[in-house]
C-alpha atoms as a PDB file:
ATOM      1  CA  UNK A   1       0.000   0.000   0.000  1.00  0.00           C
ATOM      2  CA  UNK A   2       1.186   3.193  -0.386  1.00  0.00           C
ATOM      3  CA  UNK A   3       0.912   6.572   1.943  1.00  0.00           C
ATOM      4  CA  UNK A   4       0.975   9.791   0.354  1.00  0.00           C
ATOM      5  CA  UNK A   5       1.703  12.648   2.550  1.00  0.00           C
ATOM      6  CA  UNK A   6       0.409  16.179   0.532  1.00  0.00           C
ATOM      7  CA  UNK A   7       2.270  19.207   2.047  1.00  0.00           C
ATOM      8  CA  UNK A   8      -0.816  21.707   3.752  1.00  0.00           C
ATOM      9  CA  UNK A   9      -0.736  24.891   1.249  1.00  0.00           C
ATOM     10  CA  UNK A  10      -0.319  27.521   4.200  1.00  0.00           C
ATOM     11  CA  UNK A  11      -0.670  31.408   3.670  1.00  0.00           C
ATOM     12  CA  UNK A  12       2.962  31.340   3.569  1.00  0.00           C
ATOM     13  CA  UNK A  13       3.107  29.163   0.621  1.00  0.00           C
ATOM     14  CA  UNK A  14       0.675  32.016  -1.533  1.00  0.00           C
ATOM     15  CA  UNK A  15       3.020  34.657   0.065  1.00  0.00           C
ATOM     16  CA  UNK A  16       6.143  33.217  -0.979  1.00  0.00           C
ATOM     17  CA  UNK A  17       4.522  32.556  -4.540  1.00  0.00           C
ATOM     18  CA  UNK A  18       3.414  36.362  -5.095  1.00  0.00           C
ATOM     19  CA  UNK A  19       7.131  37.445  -3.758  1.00  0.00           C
ATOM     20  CA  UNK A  20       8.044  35.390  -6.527  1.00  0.00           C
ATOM     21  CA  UNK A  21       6.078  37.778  -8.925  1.00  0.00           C
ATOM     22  CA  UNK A  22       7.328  40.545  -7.540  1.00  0.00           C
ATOM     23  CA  UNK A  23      10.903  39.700  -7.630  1.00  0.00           C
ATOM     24  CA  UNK A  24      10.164  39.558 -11.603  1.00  0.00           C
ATOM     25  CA  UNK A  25       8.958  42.400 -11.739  1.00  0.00           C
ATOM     26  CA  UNK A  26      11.862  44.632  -9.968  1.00  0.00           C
ATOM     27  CA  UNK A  27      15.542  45.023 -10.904  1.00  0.00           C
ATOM     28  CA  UNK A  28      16.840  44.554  -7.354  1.00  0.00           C
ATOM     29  CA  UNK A  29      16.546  40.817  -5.550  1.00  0.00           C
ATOM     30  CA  UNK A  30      14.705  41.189  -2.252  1.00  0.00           C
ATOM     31  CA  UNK A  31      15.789  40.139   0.946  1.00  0.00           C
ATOM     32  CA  UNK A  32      14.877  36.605   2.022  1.00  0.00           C
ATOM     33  CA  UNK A  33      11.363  36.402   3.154  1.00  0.00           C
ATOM     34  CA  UNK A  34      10.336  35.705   6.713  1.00  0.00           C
ATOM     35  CA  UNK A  35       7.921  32.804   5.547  1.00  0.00           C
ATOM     36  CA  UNK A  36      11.467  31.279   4.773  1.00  0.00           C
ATOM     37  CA  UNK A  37      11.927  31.119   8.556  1.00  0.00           C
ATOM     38  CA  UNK A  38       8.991  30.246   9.400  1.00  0.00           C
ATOM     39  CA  UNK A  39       9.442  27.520   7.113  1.00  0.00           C
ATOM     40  CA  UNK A  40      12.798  26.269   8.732  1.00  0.00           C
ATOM     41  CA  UNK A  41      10.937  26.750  12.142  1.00  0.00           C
ATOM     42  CA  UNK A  42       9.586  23.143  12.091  1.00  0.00           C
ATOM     43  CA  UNK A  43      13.137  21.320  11.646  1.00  0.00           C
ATOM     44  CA  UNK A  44      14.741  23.480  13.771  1.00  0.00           C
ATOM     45  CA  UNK A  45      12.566  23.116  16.707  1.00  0.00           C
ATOM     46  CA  UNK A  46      13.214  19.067  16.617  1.00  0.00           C
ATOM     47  CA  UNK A  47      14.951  17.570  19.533  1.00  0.00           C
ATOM     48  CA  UNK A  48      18.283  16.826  18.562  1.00  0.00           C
ATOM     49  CA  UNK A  49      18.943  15.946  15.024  1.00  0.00           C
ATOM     50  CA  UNK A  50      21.926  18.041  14.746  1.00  0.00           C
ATOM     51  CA  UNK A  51      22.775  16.619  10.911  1.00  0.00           C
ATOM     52  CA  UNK A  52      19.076  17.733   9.792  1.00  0.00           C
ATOM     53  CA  UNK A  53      18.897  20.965  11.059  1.00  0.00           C
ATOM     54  CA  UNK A  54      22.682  21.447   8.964  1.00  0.00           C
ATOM     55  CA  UNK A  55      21.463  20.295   6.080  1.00  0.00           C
ATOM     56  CA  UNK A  56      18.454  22.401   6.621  1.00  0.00           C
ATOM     57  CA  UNK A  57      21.024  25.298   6.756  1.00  0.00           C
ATOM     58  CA  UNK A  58      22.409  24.269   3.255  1.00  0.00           C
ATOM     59  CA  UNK A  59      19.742  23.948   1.763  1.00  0.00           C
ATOM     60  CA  UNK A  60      18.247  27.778   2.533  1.00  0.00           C
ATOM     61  CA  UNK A  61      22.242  29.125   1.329  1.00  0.00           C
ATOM     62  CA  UNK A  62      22.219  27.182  -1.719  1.00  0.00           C
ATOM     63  CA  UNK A  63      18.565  28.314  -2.668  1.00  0.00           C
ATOM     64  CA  UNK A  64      19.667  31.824  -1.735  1.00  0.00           C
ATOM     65  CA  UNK A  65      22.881  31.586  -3.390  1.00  0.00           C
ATOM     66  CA  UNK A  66      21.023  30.910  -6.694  1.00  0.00           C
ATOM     67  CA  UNK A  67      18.536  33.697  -6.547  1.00  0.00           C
ATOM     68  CA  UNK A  68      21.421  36.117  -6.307  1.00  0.00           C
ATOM     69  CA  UNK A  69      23.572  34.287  -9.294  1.00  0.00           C
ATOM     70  CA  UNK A  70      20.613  34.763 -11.169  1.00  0.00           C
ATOM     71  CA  UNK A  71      20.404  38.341 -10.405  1.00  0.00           C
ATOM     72  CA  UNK A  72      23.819  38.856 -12.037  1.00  0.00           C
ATOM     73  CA  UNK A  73      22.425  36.314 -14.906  1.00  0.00           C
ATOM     74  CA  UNK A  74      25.696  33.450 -13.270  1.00  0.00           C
ATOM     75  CA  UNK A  75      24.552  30.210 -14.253  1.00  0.00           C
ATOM     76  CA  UNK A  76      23.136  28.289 -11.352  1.00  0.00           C
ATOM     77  CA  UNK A  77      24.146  24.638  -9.930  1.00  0.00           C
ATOM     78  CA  UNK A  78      21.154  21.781  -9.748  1.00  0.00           C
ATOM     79  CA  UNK A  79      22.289  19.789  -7.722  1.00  0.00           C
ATOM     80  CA  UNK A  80      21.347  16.348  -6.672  1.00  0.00           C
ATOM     81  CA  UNK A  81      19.750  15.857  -3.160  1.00  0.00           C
ATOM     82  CA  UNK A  82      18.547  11.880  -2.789  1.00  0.00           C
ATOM     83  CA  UNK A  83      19.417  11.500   0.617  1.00  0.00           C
ATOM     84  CA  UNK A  84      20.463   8.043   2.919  1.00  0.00           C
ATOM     85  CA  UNK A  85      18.717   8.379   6.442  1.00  0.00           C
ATOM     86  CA  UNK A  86      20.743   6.220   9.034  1.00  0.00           C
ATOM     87  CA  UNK A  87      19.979   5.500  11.989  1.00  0.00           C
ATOM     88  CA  UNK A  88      17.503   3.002  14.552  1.00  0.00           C
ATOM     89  CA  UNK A  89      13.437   3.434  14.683  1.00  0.00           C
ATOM     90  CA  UNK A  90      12.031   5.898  16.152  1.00  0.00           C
ATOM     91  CA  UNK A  91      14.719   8.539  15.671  1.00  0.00           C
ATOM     92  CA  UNK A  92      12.194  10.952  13.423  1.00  0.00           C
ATOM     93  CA  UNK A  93      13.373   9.757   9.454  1.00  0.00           C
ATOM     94  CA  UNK A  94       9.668   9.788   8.461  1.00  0.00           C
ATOM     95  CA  UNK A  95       9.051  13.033  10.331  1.00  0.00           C
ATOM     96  CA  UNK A  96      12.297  14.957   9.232  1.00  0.00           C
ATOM     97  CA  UNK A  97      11.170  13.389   4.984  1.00  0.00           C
ATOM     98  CA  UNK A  98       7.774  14.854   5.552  1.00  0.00           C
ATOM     99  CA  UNK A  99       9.208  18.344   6.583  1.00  0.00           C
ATOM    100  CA  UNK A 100      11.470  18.117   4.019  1.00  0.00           C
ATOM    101  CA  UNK A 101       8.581  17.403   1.343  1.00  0.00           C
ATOM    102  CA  UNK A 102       7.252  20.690   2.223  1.00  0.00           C
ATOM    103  CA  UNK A 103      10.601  22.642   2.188  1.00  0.00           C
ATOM    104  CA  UNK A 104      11.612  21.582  -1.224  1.00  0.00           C
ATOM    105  CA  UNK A 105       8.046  22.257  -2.497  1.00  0.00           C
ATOM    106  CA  UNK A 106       8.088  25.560  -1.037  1.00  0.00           C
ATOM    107  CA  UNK A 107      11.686  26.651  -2.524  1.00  0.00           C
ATOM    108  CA  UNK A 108      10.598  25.684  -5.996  1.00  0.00           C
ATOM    109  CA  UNK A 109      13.121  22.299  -5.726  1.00  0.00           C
ATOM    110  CA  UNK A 110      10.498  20.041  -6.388  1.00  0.00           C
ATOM    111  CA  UNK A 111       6.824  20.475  -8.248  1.00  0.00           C
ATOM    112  CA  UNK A 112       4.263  19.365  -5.515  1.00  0.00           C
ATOM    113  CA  UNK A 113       6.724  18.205  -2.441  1.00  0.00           C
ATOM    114  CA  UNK A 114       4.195  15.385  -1.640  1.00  0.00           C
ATOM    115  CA  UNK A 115       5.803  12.175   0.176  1.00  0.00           C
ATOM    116  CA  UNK A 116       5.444   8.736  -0.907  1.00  0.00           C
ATOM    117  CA  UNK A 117       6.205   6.248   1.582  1.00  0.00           C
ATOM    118  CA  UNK A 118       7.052   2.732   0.482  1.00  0.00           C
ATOM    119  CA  UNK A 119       8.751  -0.537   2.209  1.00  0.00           C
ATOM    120  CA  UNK A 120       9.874  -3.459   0.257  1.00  0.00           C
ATOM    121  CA  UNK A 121       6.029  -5.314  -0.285  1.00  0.00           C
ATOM    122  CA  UNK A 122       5.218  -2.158  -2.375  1.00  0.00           C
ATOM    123  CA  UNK A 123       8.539  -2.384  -4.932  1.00  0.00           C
ATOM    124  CA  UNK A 124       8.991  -6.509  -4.828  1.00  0.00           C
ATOM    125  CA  UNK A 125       6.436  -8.377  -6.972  1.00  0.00           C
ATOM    126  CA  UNK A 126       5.315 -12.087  -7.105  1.00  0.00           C
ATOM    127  CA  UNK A 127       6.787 -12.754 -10.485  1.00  0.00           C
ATOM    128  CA  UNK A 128       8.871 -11.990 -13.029  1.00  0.00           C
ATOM    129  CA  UNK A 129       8.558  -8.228 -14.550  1.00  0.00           C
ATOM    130  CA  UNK A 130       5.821  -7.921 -11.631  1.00  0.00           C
ATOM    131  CA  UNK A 131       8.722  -6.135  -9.263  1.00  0.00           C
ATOM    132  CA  UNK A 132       9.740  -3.310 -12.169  1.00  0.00           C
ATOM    133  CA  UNK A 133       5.644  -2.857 -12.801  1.00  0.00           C
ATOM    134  CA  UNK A 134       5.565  -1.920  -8.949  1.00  0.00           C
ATOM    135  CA  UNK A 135       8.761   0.067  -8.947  1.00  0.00           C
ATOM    136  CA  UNK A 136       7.666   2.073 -11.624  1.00  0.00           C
ATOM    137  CA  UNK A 137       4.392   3.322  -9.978  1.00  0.00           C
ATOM    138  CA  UNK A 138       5.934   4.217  -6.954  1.00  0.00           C
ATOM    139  CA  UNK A 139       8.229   5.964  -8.904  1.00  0.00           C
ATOM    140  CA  UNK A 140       5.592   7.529 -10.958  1.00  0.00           C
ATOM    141  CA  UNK A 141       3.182   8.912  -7.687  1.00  0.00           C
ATOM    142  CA  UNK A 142       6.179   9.976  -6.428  1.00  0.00           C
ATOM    143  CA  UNK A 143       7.540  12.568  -9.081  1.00  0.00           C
ATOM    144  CA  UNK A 144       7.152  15.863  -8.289  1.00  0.00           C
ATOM    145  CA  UNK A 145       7.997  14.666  -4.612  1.00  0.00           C
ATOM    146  CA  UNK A 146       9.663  12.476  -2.349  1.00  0.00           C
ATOM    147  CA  UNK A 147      10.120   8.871  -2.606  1.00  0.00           C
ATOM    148  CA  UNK A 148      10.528   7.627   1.142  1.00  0.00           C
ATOM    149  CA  UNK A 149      11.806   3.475   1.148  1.00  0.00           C
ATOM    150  CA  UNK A 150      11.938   2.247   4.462  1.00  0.00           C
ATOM    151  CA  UNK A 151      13.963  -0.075   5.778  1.00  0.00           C
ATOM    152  CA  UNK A 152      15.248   0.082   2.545  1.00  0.00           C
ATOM    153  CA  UNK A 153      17.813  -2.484   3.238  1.00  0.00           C
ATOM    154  CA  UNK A 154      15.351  -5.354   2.969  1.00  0.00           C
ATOM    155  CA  UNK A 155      15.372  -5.011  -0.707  1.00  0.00           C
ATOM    156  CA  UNK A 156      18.452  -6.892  -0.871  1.00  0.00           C
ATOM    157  CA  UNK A 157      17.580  -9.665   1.845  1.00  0.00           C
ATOM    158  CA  UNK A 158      17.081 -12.402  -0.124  1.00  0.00           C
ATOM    159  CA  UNK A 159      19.989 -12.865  -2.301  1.00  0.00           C
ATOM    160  CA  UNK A 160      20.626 -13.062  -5.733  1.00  0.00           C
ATOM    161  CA  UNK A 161      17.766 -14.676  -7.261  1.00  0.00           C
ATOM    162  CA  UNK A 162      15.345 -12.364  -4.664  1.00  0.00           C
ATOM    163  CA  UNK A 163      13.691 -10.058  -7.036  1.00  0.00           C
ATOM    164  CA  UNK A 164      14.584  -6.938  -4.427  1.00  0.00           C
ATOM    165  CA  UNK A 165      17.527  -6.680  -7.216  1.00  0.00           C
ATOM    166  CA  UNK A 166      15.128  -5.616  -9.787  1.00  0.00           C
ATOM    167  CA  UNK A 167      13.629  -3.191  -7.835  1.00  0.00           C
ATOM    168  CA  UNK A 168      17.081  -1.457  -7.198  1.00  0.00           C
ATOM    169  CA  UNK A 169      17.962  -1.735 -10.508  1.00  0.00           C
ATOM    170  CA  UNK A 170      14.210  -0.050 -11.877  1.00  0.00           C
ATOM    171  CA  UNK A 171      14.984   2.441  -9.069  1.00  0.00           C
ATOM    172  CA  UNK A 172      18.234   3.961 -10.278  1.00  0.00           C
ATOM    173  CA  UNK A 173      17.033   3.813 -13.921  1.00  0.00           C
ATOM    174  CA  UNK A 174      14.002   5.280 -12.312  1.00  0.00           C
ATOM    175  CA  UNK A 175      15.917   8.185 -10.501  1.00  0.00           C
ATOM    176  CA  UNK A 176      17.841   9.449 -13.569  1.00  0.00           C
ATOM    177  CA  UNK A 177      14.571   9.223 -16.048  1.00  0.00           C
ATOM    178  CA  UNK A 178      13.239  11.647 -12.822  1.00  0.00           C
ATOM    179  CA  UNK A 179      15.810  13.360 -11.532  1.00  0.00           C
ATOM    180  CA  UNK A 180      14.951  17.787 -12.021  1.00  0.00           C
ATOM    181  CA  UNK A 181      11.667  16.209  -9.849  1.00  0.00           C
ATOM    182  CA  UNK A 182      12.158  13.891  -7.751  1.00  0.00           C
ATOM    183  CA  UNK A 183      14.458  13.074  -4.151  1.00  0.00           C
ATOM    184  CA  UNK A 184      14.760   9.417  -3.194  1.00  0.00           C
ATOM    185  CA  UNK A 185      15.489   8.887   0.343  1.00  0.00           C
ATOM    186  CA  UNK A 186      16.347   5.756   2.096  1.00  0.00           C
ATOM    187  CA  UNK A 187      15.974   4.835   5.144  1.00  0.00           C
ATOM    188  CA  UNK A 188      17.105   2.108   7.574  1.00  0.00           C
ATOM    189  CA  UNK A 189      19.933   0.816  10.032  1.00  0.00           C
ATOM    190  CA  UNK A 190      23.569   2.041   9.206  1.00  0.00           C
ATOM    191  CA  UNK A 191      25.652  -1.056   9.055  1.00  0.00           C
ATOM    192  CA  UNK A 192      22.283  -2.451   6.592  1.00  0.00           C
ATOM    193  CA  UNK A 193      22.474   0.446   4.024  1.00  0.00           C
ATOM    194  CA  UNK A 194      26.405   0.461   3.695  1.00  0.00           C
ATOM    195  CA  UNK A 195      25.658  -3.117   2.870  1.00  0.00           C
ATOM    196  CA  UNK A 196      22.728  -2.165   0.696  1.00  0.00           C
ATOM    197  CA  UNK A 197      24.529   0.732  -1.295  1.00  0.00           C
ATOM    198  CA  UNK A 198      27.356  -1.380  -2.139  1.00  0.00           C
ATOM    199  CA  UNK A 199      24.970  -4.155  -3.928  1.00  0.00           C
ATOM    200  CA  UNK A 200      24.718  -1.788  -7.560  1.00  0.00           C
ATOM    201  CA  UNK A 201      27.629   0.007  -9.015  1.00  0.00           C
ATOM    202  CA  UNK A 202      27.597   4.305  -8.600  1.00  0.00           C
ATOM    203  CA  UNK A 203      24.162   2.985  -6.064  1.00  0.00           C
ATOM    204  CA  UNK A 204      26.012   5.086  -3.422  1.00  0.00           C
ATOM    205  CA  UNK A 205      26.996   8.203  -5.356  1.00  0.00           C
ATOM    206  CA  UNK A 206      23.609   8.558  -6.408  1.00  0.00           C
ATOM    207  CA  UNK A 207      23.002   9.450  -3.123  1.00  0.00           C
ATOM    208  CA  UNK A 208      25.187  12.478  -1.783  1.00  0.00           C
ATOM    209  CA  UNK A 209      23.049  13.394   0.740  1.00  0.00           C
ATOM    210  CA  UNK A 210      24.026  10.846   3.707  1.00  0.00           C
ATOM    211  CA  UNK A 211      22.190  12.211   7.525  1.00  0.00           C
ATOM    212  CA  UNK A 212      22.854  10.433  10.745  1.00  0.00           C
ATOM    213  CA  UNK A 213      19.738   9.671  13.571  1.00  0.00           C
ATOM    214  CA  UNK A 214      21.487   8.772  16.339  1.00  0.00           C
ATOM    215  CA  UNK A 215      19.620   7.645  19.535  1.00  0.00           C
ATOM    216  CA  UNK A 216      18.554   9.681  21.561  1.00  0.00           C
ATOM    217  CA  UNK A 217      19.976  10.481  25.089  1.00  0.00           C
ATOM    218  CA  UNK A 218      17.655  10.649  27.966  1.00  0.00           C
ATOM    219  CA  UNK A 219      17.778  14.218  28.773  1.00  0.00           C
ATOM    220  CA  UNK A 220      16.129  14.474  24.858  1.00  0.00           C
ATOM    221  CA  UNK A 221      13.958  11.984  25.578  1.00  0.00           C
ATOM    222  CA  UNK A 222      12.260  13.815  28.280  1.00  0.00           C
ATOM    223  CA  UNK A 223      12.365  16.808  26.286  1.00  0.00           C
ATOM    224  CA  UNK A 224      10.138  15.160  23.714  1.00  0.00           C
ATOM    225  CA  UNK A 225       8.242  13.668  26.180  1.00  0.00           C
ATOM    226  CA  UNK A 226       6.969  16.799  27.308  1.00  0.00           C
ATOM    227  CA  UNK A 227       6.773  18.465  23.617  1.00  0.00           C
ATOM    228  CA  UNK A 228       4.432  15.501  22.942  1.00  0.00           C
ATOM    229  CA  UNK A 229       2.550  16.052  26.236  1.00  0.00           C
ATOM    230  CA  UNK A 230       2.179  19.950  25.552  1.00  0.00           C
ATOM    231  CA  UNK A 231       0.826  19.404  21.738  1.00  0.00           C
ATOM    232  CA  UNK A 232      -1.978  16.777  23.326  1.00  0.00           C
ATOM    233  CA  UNK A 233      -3.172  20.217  26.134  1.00  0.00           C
ATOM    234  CA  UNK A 234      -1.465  18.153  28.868  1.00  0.00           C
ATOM    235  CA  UNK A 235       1.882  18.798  31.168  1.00  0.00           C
ATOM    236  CA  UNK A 236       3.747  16.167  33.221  1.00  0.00           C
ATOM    237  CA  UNK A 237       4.157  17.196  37.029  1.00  0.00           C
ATOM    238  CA  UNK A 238       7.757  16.797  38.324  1.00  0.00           C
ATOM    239  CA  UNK A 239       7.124  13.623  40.160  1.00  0.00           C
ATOM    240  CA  UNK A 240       5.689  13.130  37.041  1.00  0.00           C
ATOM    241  CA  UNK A 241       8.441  13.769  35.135  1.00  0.00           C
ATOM    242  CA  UNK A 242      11.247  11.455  37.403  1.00  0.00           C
ATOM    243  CA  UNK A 243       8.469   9.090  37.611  1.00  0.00           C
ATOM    244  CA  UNK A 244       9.233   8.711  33.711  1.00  0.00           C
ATOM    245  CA  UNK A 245      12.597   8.813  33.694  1.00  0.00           C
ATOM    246  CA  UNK A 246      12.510   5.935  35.578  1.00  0.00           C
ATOM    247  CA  UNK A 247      10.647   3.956  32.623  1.00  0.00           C
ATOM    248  CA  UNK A 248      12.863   5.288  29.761  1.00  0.00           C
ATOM    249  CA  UNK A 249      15.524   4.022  32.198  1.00  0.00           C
ATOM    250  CA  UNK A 250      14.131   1.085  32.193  1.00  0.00           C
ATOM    251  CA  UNK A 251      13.637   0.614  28.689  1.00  0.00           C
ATOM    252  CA  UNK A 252      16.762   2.169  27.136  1.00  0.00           C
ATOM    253  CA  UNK A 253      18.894  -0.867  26.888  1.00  0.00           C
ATOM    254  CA  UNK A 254      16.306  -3.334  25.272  1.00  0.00           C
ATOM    255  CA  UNK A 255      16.653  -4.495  21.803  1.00  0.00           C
ATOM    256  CA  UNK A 256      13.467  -3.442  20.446  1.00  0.00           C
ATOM    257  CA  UNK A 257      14.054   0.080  22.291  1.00  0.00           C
ATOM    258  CA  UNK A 258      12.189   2.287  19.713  1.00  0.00           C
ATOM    259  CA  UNK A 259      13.563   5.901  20.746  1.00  0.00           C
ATOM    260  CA  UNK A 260      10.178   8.804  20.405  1.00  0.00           C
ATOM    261  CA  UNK A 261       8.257   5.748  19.253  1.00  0.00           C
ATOM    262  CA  UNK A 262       8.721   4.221  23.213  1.00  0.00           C
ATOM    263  CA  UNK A 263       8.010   7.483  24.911  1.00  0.00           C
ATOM    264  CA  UNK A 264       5.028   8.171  22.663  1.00  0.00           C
ATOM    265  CA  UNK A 265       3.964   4.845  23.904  1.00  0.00           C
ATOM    266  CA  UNK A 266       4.090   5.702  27.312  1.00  0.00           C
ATOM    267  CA  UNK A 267       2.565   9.056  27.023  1.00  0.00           C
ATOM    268  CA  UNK A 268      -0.586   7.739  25.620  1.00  0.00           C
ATOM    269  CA  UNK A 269      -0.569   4.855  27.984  1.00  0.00           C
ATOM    270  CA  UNK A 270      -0.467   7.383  30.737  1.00  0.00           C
ATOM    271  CA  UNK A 271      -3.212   9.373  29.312  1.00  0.00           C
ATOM    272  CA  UNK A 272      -5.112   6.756  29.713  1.00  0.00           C
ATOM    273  CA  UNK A 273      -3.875   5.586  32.878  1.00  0.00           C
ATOM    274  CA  UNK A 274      -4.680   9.386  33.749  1.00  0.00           C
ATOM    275  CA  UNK A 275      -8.689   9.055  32.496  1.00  0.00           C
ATOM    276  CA  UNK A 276      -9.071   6.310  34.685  1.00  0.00           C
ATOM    277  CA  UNK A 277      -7.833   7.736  37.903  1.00  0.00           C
ATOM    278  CA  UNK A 278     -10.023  10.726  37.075  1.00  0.00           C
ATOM    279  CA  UNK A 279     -13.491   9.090  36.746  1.00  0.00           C
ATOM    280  CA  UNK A 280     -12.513   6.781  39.343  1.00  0.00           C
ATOM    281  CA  UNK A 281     -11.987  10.365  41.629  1.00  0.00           C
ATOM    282  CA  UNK A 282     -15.224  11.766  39.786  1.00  0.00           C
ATOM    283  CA  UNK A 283     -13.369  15.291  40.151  1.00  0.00           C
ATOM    284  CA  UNK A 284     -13.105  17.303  36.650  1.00  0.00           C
ATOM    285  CA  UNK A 285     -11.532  20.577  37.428  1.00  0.00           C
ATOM    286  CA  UNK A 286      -8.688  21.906  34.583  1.00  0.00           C
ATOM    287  CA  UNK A 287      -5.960  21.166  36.382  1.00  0.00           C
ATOM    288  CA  UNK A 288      -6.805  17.425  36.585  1.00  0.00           C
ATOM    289  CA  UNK A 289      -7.644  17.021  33.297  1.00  0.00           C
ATOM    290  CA  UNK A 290      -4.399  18.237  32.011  1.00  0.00           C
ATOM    291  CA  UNK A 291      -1.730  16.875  34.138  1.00  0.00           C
ATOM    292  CA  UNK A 292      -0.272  13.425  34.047  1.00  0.00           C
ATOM    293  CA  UNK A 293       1.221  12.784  37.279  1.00  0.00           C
ATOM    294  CA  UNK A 294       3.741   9.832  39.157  1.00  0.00           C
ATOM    295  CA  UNK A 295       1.124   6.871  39.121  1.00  0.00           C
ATOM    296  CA  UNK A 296       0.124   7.449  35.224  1.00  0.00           C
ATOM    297  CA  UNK A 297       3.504   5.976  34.326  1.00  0.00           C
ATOM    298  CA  UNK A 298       3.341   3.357  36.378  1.00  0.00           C
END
């Protein structure tokens, strides 16, 4: 199956778009628009993710960079930007491909900036020809936009006669036919996509852009924890707050540790944990309704 993510058209999108016009119609280039903040806003208010928010950076100079080497009518680099996400679950690749669907949309890089997120049952067919028939779609919803893969790694799990091969093979073929619209990104564990990359010759050149999730450290955790908390109208009392600790603790060491996907786990558990205790104490004042406190975690 596949997810498309469409990037909301904000006011600042229209904005941008009749600065644009403007621009055309004046001699002098303008100064950068706030909505360009505002648009970097998102990635840099993440937790962590010191490689995103760099790229981020980058991108912004590069964009700006052109706009004045047009000015003086320089000829301006295209450059390619299909991207290898690193890193273990949880660590915000989906999140960070999303908000990047919307930046390159809304500096002109890419046509529609919607995100197309695939894992390996929607490129590997059944049969023979069946895996470059699925390739090719995904490829074909995702021009215009971003093609996010997954765990991308699995494509080349089962060997040589696995027909994962074809679908890397339809996918680079697929990424120059595409490539003034269209980012790839992959995603998956580190040690798996240096594997992965090395499977097709120039595979790994392809992609320049390389970003590293790491895990994050507990003092980030928390911070998310109570991000998540505050975007749900609820806060996390101190005891609270050591009284989770104590479960990311807990939890941190554990194979299937899954990063913001564990502590988004036990924020909604505790919200529930939380509705319970309330009806059970039949008191519904503000203050109850929005805090989480020690024995919601437990």
């Amino acid at each position: 199956m596949f997810y498309a993510v469409t990037p909301f058209r904000s006011p600042k999108r229209e904005a941008y778009s009749k600065a644009q016009a403007k621009s055309a119609a004046v001699e002098a280039l303008p100064e950068r628009s706030s909505s360009f903040e505002e648009l970097l806003l998102p990635i840099q208010n993440l937790i962590g993710l010191h490689d995103v928010k760099s790229f981020a950076e980058e991108l912004f100079a590069f964009y700006t960079i052109n706009e004045w080497r047009k000015r003086y009518h320089l000829r301006r680099d295209t450059l390619m930007h299909h991207m290898v996400f690193h890193g273990p679950p949880g660590t915000g690749k989906t999140t960070v491909a999303r908000l990047f669907g919307d930046v390159f949309y809304s500096l002109g890089m890419l046509s529609s900036g919607r995100v197309i997120e695939v894992e390996r049952a929607d490129l590997v067919g059944e049969y023979i020809g069946h895996t470059a028939q699925k390739t090719k779609m995904a490829l074909e919803k995702a021009k215009g936009g971003i093609l996010f893969i997954d765990e991308a790694y699995s494509l080349a799990r089962g060997g040589e006669t696995d027909f994962g091969r074809e679908a890397i093979d339809t996918l680079v073929k697929g990424m120059e036919e595409y490539k003034q619209d269209l980012v790839v990104i992959l995603a998956g564990y580190q040690e798996e996509m240096e594997y992965f990359l090395s499977l097709n010759p120039g595979l790994s050149s392809r992609f320049p852009v390389k970003i590293e999730f790491p895990p994050f450290r507990e003092e980030e955790l928390i911070l998310i924890a109570l991000q998540m908390a505050k975007e749900k109208d609820y806060k996390i009392s101190e005891d609270g707050v050591q009284a989770l600790r104590t479960r990311i603790r807990a939890q941190m060491d554990a194979m299937d540790f899954g990063n913001g996907r564990t502590v988004r786990n036990l924020i909604e558990k505790a919200i529930r944990k939380q509705a319970h205790r309330i009806v059970n104490e039949n008191l519904f004042d503000r203050e109850r309704l929005i805090t989480l406190k020690a024995s919601d975690f437990y």
